[in-house]
N, C-alpha and C. Protein backbone atom coordinates (compact mmCIF):
# COMPACT_ATOMS: atom_id res chain seq x y z
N UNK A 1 -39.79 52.84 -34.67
CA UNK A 1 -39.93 54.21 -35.12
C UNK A 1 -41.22 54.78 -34.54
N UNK A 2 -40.80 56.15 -34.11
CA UNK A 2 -42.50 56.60 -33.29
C UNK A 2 -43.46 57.21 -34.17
N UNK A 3 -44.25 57.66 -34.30
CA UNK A 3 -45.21 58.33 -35.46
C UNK A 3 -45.76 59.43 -34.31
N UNK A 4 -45.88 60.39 -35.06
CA UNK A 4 -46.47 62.04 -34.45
C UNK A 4 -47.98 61.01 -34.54
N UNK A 5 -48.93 61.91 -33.98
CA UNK A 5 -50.32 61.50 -33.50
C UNK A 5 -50.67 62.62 -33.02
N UNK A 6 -51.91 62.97 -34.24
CA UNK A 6 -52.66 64.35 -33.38
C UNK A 6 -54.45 63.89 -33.34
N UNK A 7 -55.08 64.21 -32.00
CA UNK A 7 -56.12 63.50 -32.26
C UNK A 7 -57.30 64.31 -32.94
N UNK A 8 -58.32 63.57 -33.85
CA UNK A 8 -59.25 64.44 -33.77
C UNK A 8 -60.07 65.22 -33.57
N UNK A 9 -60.60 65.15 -32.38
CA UNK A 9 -61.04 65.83 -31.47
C UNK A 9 -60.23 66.25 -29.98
N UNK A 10 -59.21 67.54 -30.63
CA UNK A 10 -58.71 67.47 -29.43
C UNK A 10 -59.67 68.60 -28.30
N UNK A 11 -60.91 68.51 -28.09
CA UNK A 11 -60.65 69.87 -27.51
C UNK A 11 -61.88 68.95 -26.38
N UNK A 12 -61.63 68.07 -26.14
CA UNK A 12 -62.21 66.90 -24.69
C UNK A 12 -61.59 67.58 -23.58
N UNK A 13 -62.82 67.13 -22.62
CA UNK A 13 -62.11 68.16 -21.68
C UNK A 13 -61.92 66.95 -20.11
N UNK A 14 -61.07 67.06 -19.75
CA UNK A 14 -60.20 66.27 -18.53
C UNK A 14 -60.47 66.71 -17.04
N UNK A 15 -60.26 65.55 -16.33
CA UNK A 15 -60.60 66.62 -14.69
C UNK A 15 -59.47 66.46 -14.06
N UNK A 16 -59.08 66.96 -13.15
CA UNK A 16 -58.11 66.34 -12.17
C UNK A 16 -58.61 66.21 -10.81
N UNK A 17 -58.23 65.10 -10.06
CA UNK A 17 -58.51 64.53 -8.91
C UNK A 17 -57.53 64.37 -8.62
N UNK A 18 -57.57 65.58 -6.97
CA UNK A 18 -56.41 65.51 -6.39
C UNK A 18 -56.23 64.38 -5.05
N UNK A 19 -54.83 64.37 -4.89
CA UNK A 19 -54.26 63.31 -4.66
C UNK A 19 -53.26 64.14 -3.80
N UNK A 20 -52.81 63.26 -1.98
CA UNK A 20 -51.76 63.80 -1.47
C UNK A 20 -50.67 63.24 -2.04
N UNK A 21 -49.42 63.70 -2.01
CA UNK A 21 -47.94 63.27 -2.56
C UNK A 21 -47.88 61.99 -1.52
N UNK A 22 -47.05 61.21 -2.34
CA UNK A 22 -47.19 59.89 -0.85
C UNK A 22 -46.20 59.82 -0.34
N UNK A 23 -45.78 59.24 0.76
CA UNK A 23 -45.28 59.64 1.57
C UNK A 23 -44.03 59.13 1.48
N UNK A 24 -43.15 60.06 1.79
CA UNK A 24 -41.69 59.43 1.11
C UNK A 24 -41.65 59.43 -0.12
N UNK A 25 -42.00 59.72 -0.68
CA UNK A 25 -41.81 60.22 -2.23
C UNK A 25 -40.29 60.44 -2.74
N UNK A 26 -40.29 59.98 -3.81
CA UNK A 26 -38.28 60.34 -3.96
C UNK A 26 -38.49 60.25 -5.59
N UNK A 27 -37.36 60.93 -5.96
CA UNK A 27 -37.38 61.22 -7.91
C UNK A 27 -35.87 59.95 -7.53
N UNK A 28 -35.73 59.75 -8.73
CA UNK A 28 -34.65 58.13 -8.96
C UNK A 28 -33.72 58.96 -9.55
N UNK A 29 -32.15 58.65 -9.80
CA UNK A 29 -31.63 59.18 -10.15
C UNK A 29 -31.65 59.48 -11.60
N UNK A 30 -32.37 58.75 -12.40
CA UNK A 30 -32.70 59.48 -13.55
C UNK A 30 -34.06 59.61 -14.13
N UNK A 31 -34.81 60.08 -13.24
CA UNK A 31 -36.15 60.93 -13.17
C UNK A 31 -35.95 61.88 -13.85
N UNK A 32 -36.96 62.61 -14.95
CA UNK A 32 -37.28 62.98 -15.10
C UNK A 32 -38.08 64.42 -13.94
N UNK A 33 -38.58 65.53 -14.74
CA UNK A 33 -39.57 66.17 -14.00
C UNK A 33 -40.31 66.17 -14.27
N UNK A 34 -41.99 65.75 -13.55
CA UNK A 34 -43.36 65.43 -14.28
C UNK A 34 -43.79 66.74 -14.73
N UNK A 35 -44.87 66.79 -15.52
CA UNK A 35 -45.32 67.62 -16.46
C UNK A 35 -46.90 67.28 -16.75
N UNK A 36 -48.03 67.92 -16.75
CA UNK A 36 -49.04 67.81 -17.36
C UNK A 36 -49.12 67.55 -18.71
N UNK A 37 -49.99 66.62 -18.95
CA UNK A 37 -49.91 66.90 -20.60
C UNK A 37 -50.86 67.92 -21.35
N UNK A 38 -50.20 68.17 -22.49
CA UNK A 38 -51.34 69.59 -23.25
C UNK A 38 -52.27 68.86 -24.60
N UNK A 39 -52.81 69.67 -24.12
CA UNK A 39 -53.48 69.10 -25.79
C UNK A 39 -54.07 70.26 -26.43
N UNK A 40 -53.60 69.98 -27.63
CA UNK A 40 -54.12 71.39 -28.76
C UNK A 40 -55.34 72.32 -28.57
N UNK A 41 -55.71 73.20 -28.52
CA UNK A 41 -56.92 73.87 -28.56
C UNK A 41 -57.30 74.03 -27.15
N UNK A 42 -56.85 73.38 -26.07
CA UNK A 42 -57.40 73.42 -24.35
C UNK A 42 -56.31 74.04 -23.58
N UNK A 43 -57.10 75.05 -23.11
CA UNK A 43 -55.84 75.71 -22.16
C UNK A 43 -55.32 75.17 -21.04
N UNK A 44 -55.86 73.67 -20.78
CA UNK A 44 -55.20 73.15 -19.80
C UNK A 44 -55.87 71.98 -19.46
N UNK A 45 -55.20 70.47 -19.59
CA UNK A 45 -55.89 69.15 -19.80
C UNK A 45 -56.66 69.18 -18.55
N UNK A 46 -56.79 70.02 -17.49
CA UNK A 46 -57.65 69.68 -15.98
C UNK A 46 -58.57 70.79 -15.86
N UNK A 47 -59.40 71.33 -17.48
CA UNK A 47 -60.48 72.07 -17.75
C UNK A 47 -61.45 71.25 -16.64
N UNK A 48 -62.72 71.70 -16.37
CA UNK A 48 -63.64 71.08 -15.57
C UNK A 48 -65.53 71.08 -17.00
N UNK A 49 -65.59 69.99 -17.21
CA UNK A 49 -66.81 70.04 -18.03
C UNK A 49 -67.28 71.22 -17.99
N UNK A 50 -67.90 71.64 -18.86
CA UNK A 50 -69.00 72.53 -19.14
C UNK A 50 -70.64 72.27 -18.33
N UNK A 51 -70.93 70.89 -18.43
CA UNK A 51 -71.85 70.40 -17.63
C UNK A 51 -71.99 70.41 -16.00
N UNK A 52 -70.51 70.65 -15.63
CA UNK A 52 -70.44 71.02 -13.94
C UNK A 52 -69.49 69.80 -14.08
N UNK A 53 -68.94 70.03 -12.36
CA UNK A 53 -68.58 68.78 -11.43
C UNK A 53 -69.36 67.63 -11.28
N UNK A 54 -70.33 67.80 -11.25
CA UNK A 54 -70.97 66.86 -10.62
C UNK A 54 -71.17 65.49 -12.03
N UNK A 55 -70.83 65.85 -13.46
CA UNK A 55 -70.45 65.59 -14.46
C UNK A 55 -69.24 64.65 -14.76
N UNK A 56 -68.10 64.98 -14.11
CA UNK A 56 -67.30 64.53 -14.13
C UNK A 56 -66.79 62.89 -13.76
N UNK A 57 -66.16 61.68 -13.96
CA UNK A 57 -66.25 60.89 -13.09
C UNK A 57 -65.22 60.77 -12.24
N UNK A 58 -64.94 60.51 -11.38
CA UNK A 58 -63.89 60.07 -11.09
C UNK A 58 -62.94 59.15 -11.24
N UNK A 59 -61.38 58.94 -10.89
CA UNK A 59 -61.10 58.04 -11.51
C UNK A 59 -60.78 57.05 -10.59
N UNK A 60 -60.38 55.66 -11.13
CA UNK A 60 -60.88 54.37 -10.81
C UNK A 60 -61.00 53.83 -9.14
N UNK A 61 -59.30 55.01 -8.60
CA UNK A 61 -59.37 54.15 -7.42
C UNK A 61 -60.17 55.56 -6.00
N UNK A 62 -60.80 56.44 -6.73
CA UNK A 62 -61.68 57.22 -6.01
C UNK A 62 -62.99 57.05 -6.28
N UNK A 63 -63.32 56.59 -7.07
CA UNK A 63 -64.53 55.94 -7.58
C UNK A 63 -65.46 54.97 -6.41
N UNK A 64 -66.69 55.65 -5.97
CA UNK A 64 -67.52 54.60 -5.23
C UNK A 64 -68.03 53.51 -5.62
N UNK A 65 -67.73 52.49 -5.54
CA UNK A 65 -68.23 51.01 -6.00
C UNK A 65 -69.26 50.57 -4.90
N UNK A 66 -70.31 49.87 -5.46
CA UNK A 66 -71.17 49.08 -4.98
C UNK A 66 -70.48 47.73 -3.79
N UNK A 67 -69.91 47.75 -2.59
CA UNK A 67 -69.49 47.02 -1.56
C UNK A 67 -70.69 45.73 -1.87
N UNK A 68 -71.99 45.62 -1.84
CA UNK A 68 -72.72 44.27 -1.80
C UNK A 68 -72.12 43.21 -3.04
N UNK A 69 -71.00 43.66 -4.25
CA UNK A 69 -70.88 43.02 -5.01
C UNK A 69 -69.13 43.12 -4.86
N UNK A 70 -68.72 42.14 -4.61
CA UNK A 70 -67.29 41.45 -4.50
C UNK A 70 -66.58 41.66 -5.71
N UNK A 71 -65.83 42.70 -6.09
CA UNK A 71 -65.02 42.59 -7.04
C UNK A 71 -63.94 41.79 -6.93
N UNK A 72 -63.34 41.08 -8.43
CA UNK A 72 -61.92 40.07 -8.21
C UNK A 72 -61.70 40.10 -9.86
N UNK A 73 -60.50 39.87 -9.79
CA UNK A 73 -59.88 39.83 -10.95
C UNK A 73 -58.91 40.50 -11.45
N UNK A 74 -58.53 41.36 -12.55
CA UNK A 74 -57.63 42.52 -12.43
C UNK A 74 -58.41 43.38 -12.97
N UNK A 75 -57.72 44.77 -12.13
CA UNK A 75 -57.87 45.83 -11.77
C UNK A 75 -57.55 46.68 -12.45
N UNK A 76 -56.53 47.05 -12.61
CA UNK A 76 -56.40 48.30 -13.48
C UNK A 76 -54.54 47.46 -14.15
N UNK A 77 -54.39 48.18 -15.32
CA UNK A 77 -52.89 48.16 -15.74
C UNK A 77 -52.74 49.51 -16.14
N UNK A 78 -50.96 49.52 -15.81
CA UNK A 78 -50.32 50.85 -16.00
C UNK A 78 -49.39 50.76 -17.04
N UNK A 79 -49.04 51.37 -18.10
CA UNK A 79 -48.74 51.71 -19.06
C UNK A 79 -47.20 52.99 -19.10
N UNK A 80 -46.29 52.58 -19.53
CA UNK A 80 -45.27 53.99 -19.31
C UNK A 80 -45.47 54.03 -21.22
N UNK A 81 -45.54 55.88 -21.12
CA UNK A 81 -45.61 55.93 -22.71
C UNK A 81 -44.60 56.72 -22.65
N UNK A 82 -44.13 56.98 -23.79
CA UNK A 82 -43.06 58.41 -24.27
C UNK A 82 -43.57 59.82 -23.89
N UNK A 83 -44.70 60.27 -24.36
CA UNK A 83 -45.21 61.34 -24.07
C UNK A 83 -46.98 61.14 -23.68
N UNK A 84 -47.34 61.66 -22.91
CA UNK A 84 -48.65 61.90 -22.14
C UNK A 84 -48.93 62.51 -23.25
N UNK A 85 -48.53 63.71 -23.51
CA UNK A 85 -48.99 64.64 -24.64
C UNK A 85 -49.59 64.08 -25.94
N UNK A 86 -49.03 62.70 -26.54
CA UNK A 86 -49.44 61.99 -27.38
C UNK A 86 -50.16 60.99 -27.08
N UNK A 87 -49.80 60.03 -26.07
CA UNK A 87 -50.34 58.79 -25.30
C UNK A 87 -52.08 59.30 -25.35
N UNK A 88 -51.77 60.43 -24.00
CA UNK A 88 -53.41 60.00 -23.72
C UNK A 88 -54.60 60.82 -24.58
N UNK A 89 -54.54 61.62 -25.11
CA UNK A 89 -55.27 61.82 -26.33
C UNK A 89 -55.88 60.79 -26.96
N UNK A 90 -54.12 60.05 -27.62
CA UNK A 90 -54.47 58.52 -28.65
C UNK A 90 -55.31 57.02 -27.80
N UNK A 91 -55.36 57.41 -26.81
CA UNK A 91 -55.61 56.54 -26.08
C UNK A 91 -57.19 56.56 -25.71
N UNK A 92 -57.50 58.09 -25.45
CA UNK A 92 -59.17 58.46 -24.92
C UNK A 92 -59.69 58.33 -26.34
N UNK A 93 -59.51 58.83 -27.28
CA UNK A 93 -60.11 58.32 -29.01
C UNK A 93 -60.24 56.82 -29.26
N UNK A 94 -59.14 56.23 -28.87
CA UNK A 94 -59.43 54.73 -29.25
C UNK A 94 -60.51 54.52 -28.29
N UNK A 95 -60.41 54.38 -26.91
CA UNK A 95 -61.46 53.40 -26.54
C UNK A 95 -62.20 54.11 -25.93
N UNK A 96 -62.52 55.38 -26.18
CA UNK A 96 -64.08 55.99 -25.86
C UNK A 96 -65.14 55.07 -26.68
N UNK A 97 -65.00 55.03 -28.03
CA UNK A 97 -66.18 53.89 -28.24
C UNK A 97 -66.21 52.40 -27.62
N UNK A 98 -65.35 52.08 -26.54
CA UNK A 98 -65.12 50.41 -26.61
C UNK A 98 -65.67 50.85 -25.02
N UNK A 99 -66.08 51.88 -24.34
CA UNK A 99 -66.73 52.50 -23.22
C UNK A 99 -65.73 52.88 -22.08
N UNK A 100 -64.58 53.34 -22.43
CA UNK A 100 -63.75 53.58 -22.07
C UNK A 100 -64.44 55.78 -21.16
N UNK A 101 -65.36 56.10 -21.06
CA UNK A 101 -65.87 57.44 -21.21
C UNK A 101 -65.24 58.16 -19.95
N UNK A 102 -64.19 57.47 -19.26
CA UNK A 102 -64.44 58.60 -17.90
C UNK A 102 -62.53 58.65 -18.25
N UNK A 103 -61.93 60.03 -17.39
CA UNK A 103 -60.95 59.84 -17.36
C UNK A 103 -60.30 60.87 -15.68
N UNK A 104 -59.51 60.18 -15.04
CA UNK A 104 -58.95 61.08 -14.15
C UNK A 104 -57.33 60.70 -13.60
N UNK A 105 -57.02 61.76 -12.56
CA UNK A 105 -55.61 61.73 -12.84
C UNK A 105 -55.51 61.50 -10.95
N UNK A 106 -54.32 60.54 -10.24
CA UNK A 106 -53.97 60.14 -9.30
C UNK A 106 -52.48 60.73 -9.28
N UNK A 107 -51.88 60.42 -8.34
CA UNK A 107 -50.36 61.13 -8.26
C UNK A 107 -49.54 60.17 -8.02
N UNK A 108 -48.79 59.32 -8.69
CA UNK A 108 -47.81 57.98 -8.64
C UNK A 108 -46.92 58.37 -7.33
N UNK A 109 -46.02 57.11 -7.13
CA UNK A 109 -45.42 57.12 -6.02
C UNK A 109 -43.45 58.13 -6.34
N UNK A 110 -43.78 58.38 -7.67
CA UNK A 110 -42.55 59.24 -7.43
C UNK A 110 -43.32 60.43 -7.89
N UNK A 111 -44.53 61.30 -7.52
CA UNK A 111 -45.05 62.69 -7.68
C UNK A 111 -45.76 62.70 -9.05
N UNK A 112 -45.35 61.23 -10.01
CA UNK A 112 -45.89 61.82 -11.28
C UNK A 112 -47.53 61.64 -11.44
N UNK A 113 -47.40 62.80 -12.51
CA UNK A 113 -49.18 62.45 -12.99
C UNK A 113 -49.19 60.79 -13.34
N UNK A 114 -50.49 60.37 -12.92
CA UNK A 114 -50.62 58.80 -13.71
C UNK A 114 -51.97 59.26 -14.26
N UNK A 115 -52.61 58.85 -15.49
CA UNK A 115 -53.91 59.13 -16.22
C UNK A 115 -54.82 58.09 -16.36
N UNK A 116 -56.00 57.36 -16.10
CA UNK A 116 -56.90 56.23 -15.63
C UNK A 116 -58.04 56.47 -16.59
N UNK A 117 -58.61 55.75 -17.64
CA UNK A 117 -59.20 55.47 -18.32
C UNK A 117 -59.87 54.66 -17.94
N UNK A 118 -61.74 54.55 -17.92
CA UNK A 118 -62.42 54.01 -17.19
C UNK A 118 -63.46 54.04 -18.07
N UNK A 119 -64.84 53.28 -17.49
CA UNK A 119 -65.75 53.44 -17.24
C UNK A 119 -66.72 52.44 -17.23
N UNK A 120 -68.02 52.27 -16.85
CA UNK A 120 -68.94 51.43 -16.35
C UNK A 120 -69.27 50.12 -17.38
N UNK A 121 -68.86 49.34 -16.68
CA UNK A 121 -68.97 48.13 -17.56
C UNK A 121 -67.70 47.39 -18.08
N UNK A 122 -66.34 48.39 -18.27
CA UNK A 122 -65.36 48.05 -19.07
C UNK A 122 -64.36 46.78 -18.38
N UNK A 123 -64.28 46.46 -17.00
CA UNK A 123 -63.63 46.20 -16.51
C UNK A 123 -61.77 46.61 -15.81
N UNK A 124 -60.99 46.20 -16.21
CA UNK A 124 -60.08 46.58 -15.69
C UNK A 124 -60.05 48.32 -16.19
N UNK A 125 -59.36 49.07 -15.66
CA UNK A 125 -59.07 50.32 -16.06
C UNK A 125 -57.48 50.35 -16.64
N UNK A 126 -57.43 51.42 -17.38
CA UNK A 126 -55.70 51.84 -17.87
C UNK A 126 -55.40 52.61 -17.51
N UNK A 127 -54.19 52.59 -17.41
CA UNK A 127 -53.43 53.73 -16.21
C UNK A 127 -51.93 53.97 -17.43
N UNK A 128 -52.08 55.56 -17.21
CA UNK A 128 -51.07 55.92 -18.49
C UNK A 128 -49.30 56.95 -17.42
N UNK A 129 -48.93 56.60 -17.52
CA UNK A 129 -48.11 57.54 -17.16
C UNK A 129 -46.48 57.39 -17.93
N UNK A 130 -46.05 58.95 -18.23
CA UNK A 130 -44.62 59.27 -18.53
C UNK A 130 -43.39 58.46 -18.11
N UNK A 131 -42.60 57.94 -19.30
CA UNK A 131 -41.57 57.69 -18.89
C UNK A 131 -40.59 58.39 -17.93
N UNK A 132 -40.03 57.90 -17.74
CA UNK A 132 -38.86 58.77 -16.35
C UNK A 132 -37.04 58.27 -16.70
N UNK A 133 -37.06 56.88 -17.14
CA UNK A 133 -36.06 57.12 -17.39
C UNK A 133 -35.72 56.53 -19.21
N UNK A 134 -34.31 56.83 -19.25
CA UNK A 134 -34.41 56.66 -21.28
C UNK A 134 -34.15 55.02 -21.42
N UNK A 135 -34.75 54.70 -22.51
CA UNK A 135 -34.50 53.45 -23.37
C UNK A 135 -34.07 52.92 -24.49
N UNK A 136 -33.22 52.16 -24.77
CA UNK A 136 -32.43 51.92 -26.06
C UNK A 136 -32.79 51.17 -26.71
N UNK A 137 -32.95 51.06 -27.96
CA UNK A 137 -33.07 50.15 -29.32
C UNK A 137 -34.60 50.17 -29.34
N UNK A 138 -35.68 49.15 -29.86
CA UNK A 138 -36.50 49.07 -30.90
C UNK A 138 -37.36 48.54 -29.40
N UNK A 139 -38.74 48.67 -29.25
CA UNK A 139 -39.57 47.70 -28.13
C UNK A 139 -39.55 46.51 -28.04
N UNK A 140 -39.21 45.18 -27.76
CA UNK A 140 -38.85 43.85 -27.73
C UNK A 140 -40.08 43.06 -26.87
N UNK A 141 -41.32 43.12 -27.62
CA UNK A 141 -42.50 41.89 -26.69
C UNK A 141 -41.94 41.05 -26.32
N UNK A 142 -41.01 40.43 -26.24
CA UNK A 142 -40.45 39.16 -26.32
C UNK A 142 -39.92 39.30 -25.57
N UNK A 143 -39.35 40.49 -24.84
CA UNK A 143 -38.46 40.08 -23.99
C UNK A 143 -39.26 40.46 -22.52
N UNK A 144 -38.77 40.48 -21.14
CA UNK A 144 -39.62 40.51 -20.36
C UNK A 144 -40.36 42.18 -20.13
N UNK A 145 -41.75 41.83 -19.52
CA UNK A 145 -42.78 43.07 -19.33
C UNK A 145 -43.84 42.67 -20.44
N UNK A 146 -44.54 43.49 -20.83
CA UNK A 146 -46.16 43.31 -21.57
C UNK A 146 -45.47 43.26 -23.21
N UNK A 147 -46.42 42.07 -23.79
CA UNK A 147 -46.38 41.38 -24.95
C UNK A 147 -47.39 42.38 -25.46
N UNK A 148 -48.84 42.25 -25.22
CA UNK A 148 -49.45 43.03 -25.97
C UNK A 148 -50.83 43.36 -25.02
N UNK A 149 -51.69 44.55 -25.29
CA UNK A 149 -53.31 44.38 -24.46
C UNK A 149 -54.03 44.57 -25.40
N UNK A 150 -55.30 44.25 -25.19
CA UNK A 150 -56.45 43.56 -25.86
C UNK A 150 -57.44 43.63 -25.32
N UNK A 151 -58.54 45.12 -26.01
CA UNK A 151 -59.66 45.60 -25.52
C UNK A 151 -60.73 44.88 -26.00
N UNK A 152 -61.55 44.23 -25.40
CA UNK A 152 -63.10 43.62 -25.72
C UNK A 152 -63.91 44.55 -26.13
N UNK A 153 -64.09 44.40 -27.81
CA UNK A 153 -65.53 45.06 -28.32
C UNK A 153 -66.78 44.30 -27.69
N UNK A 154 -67.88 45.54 -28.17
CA UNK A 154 -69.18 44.41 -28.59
C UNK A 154 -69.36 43.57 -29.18
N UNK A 155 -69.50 43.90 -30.41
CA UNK A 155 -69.41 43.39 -31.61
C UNK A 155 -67.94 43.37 -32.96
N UNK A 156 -68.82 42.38 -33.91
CA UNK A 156 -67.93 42.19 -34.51
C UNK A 156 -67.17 42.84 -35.69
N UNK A 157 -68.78 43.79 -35.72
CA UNK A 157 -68.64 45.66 -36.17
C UNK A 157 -67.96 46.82 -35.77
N UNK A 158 -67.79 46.49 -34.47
CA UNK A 158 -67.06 47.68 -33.65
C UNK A 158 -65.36 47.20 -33.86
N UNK A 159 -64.84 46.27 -33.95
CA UNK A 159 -63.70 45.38 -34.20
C UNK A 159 -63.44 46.11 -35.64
N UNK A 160 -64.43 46.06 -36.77
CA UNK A 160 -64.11 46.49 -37.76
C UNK A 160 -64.22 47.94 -37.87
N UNK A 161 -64.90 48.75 -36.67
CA UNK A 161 -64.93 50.07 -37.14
C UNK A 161 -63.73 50.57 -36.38
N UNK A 162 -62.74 49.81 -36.00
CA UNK A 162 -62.11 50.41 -34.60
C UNK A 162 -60.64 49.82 -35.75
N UNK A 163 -60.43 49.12 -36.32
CA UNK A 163 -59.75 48.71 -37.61
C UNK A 163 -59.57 49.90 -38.44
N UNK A 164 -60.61 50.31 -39.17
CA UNK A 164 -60.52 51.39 -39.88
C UNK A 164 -59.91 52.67 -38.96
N UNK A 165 -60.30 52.72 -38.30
CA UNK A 165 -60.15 54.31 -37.63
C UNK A 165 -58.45 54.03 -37.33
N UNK A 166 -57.97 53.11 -36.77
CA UNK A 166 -56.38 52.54 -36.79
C UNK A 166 -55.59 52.81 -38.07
N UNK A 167 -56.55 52.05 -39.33
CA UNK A 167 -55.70 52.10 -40.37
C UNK A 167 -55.80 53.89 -41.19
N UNK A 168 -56.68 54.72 -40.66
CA UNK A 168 -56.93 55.90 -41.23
C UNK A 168 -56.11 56.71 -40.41
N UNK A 169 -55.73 56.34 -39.37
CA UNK A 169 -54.71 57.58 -38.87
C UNK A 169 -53.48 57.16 -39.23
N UNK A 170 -52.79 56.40 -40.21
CA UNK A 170 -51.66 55.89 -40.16
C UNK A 170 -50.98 54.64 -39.22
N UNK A 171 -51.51 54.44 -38.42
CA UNK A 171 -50.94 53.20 -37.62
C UNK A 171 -50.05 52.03 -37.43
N UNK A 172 -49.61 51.61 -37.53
CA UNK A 172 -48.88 50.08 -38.46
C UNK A 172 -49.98 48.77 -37.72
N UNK A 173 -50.53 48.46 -38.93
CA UNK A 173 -51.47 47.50 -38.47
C UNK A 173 -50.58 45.68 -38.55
N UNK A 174 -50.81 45.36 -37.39
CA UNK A 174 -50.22 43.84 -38.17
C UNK A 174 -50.83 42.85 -38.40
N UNK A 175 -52.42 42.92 -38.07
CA UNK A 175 -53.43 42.13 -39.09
C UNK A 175 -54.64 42.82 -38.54
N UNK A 176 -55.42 42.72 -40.02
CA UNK A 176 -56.69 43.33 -40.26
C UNK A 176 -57.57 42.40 -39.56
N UNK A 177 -59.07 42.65 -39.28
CA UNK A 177 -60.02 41.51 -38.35
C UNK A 177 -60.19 40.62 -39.09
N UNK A 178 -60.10 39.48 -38.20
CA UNK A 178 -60.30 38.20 -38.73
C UNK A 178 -60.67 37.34 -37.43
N UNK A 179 -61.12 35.71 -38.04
CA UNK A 179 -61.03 34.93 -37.11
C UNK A 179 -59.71 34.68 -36.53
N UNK A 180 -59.42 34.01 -35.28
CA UNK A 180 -58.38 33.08 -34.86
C UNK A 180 -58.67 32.15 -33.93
N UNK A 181 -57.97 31.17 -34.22
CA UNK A 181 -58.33 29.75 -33.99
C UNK A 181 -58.45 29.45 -32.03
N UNK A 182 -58.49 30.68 -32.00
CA UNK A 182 -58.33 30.46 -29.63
C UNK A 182 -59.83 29.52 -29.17
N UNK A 183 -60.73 30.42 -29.57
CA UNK A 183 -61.93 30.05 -29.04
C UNK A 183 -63.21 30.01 -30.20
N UNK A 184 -64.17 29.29 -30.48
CA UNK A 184 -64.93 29.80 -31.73
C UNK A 184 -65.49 30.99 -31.70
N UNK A 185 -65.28 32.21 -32.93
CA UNK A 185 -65.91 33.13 -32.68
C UNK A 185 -64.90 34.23 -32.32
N UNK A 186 -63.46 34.16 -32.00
CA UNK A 186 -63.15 34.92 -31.76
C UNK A 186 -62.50 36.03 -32.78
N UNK A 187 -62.92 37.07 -32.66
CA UNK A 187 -62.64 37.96 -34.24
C UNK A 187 -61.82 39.14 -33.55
N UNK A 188 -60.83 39.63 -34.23
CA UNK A 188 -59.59 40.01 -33.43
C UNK A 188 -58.87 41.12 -34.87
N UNK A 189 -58.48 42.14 -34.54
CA UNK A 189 -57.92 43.42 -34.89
C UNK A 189 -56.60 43.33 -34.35
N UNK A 190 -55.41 43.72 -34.91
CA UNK A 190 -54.05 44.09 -33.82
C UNK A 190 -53.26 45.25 -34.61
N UNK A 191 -52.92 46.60 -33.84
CA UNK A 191 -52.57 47.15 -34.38
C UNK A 191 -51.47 48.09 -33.50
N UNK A 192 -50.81 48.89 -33.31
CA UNK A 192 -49.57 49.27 -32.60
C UNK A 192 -49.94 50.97 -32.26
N UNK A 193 -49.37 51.22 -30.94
CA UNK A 193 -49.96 52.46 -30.48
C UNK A 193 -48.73 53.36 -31.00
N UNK A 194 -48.47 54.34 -30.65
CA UNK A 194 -47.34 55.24 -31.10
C UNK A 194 -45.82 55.16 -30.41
N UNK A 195 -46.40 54.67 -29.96
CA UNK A 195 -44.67 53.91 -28.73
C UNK A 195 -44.29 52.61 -29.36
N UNK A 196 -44.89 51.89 -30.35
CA UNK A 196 -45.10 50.73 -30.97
C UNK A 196 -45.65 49.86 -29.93
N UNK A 197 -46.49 49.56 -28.79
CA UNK A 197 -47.10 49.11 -28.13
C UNK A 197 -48.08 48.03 -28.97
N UNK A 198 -48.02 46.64 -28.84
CA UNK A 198 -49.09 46.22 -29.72
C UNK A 198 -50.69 46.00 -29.02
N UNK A 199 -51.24 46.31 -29.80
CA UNK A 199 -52.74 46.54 -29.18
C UNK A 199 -54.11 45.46 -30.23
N UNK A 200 -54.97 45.25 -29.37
CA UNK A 200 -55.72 44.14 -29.70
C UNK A 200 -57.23 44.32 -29.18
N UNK A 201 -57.96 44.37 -30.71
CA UNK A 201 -59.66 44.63 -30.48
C UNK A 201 -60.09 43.38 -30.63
N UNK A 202 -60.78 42.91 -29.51
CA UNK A 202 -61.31 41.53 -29.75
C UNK A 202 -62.63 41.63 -29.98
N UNK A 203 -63.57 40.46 -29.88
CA UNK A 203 -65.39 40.26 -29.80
C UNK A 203 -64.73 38.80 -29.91
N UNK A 204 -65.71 38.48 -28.67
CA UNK A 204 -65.71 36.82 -28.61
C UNK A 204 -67.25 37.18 -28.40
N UNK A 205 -68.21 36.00 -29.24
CA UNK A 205 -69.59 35.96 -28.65
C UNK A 205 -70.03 35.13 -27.11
């Protein structure tokens, strides 16, 4: 079952970073047509800060990185939600405190918006983009594609303040923070995004 989601602060303001269409580009036969997403109170999610451009960050894969230091590991994950309109709102609220602060938009390989959640320190980035084609019955972790993701707090405070703020918007939580037995120390939140996506605040010391 999906749950409406309106965020609290909707009136954040978004950039867009443009992107050529790539090449050969093709809609599937049951594509959808992409769409910006809106958000309440902003006349248009690709407002430009108030602070300027130069304000803005870019997103992950226009982003200048430091070349003397070898990045490895993973990179970014992409995410298909039901609606952008709900997704990335619920998405920049959750992990702006977990340092999630930058956000920008790339152009997927069938024209659509994709949305990239970033920022310094966080490691991999999230990448949000619109479904395209329809899906039947209930979300199944179990069956193949993503079981669940699992953002690294600081602390073991932020785990619990990131708990509350889950269980105060309505959420379906399926356990409150606690230990679990993986590693010592590891204190862990899990709670479900609006697509029923299951999601996971960790702190390992």
């Amino acid at each position: 079952m999906l749950r409406a989601y309106r965020p609290r602060d909707a009136g954040e303001h978004l950039v867009d970073i443009p992107q050529p269409p790539p090449s050969g580009a093709h809609l599937g036969d049951r594509a959808l047509e992409p769409r910006e997403p809106r958000l309440d109170g902003v006349d248009s999610p690709l407002e430009c800060d108030p602070e300027g451009p130069s304000a803005i960050p870019a997103a992950p894969f226009a982003r200048e990185y430091d070349r003397s230091v070898r990045r490895v590991g993973l990179h970014h994950v992409d995410v298909v939600v039901t609606s952008l309109d709900r997704s990335l709102p619920f998405y920049r609220e959750l992990l702006k405190p977990l340092g999630y602060t930058e956000a920008g938009k790339v152009v997927g390989e069938r024209g659509e918006p994709v949305w990239y959640l970033d920022g310094h320190g966080v490691g991999a980035s999230l990448g949000l983009r619109e479904a395209q084609a329809s899906t039947e019955g209930e979300l199944d972790r179990y069956a193949v594609g993503l079981h669940h993701l699992a953002f690294e707090a600081s602390s073991r405070e932020m785990v619990e303040e990131r708990f509350r703020w889950a269980r105060d918007r309505g959420l379906e939580i399926e356990n409150e923070p606690q230990e679990w037995p993986y590693v010592p120390g590891y204190y862990a939140t899990f709670f479900h995004d609006p697509d029923g996506i299951k999601l996971e605040v960790v702190f390992v010391p």
